[in-house]
C-alpha atoms as a PDB file:
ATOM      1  CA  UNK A   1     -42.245 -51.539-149.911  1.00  0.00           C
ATOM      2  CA  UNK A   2     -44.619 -52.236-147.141  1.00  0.00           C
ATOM      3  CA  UNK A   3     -46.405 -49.110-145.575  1.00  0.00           C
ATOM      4  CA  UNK A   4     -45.559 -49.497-142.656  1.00  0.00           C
ATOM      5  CA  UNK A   5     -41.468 -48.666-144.003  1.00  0.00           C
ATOM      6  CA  UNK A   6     -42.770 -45.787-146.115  1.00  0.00           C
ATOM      7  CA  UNK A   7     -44.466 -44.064-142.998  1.00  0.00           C
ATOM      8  CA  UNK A   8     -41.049 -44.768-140.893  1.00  0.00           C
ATOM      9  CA  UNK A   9     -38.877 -43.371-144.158  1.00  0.00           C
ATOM     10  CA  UNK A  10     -40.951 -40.281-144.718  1.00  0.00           C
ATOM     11  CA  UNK A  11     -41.515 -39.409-140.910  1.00  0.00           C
ATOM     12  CA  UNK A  12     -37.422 -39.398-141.117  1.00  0.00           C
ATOM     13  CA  UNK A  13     -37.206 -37.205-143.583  1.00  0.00           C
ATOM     14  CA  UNK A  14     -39.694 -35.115-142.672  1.00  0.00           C
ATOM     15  CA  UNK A  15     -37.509 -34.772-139.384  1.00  0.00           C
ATOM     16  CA  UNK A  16     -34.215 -34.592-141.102  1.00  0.00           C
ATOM     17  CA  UNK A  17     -35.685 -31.792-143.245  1.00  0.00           C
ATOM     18  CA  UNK A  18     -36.876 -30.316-139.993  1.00  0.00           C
ATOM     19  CA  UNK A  19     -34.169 -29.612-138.347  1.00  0.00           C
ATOM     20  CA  UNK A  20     -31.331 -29.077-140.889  1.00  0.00           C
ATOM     21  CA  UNK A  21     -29.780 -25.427-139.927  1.00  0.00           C
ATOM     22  CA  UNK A  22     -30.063 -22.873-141.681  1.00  0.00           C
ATOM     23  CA  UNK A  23     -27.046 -21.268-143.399  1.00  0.00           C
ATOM     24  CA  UNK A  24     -26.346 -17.826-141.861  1.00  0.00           C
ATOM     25  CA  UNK A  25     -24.931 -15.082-143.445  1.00  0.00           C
ATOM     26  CA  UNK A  26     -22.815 -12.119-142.118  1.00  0.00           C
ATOM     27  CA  UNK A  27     -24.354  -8.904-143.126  1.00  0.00           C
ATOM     28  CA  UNK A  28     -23.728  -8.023-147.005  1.00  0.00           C
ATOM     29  CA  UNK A  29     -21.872 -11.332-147.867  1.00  0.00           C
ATOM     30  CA  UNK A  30     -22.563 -13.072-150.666  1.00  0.00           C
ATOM     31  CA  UNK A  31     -21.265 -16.565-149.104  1.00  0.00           C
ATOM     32  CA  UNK A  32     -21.410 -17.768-145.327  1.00  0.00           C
ATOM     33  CA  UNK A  33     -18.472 -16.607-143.348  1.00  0.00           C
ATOM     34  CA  UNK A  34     -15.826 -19.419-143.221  1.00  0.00           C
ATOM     35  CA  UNK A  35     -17.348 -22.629-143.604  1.00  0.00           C
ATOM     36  CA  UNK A  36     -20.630 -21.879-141.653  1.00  0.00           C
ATOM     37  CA  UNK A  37     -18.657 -20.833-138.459  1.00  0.00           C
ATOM     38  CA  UNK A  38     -19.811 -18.198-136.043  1.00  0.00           C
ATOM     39  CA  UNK A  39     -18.366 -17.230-132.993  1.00  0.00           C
ATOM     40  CA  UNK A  40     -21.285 -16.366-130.011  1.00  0.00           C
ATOM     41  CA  UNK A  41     -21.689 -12.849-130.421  1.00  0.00           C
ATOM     42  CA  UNK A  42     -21.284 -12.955-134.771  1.00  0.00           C
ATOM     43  CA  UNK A  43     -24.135 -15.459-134.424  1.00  0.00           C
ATOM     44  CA  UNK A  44     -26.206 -13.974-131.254  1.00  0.00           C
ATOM     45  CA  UNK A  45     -26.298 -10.738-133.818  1.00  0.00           C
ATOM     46  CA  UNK A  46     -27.111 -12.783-136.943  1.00  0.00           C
ATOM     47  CA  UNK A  47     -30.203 -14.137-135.040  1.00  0.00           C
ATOM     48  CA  UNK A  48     -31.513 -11.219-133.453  1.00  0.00           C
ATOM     49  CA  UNK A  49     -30.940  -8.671-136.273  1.00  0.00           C
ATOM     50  CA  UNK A  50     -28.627  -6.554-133.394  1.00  0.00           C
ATOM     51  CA  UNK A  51     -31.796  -6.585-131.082  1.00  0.00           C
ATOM     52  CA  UNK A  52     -30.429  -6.862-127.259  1.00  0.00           C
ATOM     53  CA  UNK A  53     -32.484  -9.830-126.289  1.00  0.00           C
ATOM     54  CA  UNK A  54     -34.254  -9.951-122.337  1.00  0.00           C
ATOM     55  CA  UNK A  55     -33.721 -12.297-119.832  1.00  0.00           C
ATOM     56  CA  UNK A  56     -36.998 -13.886-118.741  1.00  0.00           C
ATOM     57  CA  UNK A  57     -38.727 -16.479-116.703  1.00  0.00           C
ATOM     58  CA  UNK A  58     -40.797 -17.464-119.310  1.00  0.00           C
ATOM     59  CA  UNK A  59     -37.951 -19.448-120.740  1.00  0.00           C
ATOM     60  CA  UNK A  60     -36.914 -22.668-119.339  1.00  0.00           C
ATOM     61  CA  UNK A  61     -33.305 -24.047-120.437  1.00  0.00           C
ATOM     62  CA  UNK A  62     -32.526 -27.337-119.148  1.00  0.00           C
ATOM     63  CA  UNK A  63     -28.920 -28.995-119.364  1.00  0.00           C
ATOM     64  CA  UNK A  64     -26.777 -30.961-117.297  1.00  0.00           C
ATOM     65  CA  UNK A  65     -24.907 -29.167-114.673  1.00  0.00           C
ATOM     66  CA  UNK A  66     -21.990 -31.695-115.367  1.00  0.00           C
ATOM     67  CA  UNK A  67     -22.026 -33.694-119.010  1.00  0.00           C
ATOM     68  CA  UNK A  68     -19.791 -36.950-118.691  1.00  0.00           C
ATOM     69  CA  UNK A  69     -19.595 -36.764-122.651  1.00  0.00           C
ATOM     70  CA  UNK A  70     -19.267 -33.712-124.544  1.00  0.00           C
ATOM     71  CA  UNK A  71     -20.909 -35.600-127.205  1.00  0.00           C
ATOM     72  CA  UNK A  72     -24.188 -35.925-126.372  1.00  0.00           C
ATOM     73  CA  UNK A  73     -25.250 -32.701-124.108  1.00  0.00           C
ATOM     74  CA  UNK A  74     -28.785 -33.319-123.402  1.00  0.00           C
ATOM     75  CA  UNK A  75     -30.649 -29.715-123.824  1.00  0.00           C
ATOM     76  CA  UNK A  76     -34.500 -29.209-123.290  1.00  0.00           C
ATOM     77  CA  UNK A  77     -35.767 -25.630-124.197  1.00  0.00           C
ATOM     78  CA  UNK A  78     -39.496 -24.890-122.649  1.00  0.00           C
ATOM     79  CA  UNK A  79     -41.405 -21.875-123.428  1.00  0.00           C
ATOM     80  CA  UNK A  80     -44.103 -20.441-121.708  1.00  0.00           C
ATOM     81  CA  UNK A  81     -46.556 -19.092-124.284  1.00  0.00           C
ATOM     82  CA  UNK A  82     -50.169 -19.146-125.752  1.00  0.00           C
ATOM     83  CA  UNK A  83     -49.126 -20.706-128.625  1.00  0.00           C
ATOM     84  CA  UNK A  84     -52.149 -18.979-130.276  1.00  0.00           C
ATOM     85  CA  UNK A  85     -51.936 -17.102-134.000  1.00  0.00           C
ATOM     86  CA  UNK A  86     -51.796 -13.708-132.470  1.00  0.00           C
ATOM     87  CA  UNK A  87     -48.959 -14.952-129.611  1.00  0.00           C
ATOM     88  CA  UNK A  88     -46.718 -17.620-130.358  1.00  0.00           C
ATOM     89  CA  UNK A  89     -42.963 -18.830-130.381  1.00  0.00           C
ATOM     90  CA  UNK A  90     -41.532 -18.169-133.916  1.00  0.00           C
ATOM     91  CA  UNK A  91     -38.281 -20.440-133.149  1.00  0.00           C
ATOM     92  CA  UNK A  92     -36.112 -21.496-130.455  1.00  0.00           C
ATOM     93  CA  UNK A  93     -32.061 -21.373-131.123  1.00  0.00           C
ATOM     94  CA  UNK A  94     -29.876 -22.883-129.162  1.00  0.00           C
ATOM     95  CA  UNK A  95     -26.019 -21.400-128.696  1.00  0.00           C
ATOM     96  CA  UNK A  96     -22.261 -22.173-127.480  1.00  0.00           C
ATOM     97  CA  UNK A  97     -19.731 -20.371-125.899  1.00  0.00           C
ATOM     98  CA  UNK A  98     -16.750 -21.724-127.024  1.00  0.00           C
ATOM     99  CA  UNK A  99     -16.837 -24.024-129.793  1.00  0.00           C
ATOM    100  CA  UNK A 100     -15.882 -22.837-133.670  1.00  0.00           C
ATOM    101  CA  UNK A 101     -19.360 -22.569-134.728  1.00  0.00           C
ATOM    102  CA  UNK A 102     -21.449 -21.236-131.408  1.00  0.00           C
ATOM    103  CA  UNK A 103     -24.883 -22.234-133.473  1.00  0.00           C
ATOM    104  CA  UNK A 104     -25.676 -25.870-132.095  1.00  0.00           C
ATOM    105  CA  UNK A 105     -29.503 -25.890-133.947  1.00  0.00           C
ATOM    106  CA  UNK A 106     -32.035 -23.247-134.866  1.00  0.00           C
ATOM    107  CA  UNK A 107     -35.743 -24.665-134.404  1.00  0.00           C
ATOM    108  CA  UNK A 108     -38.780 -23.138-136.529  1.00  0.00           C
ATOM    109  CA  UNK A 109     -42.430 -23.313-134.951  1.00  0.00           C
ATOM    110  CA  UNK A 110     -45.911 -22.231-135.590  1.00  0.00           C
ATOM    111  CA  UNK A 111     -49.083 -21.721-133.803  1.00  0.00           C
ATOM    112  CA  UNK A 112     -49.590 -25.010-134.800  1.00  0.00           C
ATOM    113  CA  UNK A 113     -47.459 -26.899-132.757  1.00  0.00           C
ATOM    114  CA  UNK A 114     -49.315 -26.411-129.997  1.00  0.00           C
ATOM    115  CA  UNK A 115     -46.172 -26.107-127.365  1.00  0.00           C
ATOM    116  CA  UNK A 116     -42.909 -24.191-127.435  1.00  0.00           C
ATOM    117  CA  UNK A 117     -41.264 -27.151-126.493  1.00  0.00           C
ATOM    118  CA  UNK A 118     -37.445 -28.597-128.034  1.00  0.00           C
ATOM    119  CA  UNK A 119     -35.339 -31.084-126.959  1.00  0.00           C
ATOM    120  CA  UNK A 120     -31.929 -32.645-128.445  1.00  0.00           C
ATOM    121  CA  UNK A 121     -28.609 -32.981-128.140  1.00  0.00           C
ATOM    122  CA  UNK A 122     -25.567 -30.937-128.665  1.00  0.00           C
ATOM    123  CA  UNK A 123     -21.526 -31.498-128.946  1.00  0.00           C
ATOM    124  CA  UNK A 124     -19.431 -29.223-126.788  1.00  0.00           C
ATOM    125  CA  UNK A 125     -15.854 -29.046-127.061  1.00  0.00           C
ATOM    126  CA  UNK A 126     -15.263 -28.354-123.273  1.00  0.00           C
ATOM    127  CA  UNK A 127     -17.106 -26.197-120.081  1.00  0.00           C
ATOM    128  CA  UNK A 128     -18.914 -23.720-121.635  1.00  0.00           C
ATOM    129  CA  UNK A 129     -22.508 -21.741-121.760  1.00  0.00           C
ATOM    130  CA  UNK A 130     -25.056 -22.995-123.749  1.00  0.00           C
ATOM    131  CA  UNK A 131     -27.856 -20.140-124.187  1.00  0.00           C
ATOM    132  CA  UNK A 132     -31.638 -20.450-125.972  1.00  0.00           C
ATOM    133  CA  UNK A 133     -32.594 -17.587-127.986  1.00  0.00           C
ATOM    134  CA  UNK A 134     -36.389 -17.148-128.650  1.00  0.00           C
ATOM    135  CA  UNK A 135     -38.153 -15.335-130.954  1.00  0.00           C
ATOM    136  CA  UNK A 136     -41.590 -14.211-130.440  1.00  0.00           C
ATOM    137  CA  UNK A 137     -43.864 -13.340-133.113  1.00  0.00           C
ATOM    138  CA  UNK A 138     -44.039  -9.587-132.228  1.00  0.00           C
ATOM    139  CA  UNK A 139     -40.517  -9.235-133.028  1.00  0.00           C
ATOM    140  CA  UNK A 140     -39.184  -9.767-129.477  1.00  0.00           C
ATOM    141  CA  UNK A 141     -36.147 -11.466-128.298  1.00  0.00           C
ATOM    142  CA  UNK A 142     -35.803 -13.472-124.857  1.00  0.00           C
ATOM    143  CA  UNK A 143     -32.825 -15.729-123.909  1.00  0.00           C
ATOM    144  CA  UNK A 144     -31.925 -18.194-120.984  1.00  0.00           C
ATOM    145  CA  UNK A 145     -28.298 -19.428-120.393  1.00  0.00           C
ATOM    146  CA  UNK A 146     -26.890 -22.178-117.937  1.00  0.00           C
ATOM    147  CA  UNK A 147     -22.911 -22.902-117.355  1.00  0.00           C
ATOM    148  CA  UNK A 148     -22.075 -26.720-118.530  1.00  0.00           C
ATOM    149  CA  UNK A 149     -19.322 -28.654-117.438  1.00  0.00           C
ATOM    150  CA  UNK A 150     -17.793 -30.917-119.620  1.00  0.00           C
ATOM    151  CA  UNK A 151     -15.645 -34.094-118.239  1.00  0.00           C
ATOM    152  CA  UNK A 152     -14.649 -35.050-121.234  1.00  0.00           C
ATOM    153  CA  UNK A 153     -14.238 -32.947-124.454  1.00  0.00           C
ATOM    154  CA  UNK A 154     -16.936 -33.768-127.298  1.00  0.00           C
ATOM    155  CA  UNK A 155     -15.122 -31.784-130.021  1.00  0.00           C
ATOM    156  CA  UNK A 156     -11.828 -33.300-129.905  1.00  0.00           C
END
């Protein structure tokens, strides 16, 4: 094997093992409910422990007021923060409105990222809301949603 392939097969699994979701479970089950499906408010709750997260400016969703595809939704979630070990973003989740399972991705940082910066793609079944839900190391919760219209479905 030549380094070079090594470097490019363990940064891809270092990626892959990145961003794999987590498997959520509703409160005092044993096994996730249905086969990891959520609807928004079952997984909104699941995030934020029942906290009511706040709107804020601070957060910076970016999608596509139209998506052509429903396959590839391009999303971009920007945080404003210090990033420091005292003040940082503790991850960045990314919702639906309408599909079966409203978690699209659930993204873990650390001080040492630097930035409270994601960006990726999501499948959505039709026009719907895609929100970001943040979660700040002091326990806080803020959250940004935008309306995206989908031409044609992605789910189907």
């Amino acid at each position: 094997m030549q380094r070079r392939d090594f470097f490019k097969k363990l940064g891809t699994a270092t990626a892959i093992a990145a961003v794999v979701p987590t498997m959520s479970f509703a409160a005092g089950d044993s096994k996730p409910t249905g086969p990891n499906k959520m609807d928004y408010q079952t997984a909104l709750n699941a995030i934020t422990g029942g906290k009511t997260p706040v709107k804020s400016d601070k957060v910076k969703l970016k999608t596509p007021e139209i998506a052509e595809n429903g396959a590839v939704v391009p999303v971009t979630v920007t945080v404003d923060s210090p990033m420091t070990p005292s003040n940082y973003v503790k991850a960045i989740h990314i919702l639906n409105g309408k599909n079966s399972n409203a978690r699209c991705i659930d993204v873990f940082l650390t001080p040492a990222n630097g930035k409270a910066m994601f960006s990726t793609r999501i499948k959505l079944g039709g026009t719907q809301n895609v929100t970001a839900v943040v979660e700040l190391s002091d326990g806080t919760f803020l959250i940004a949603s935008q309306s995206v219209k989908v031409t044609i479905g992605g789910c189907g």
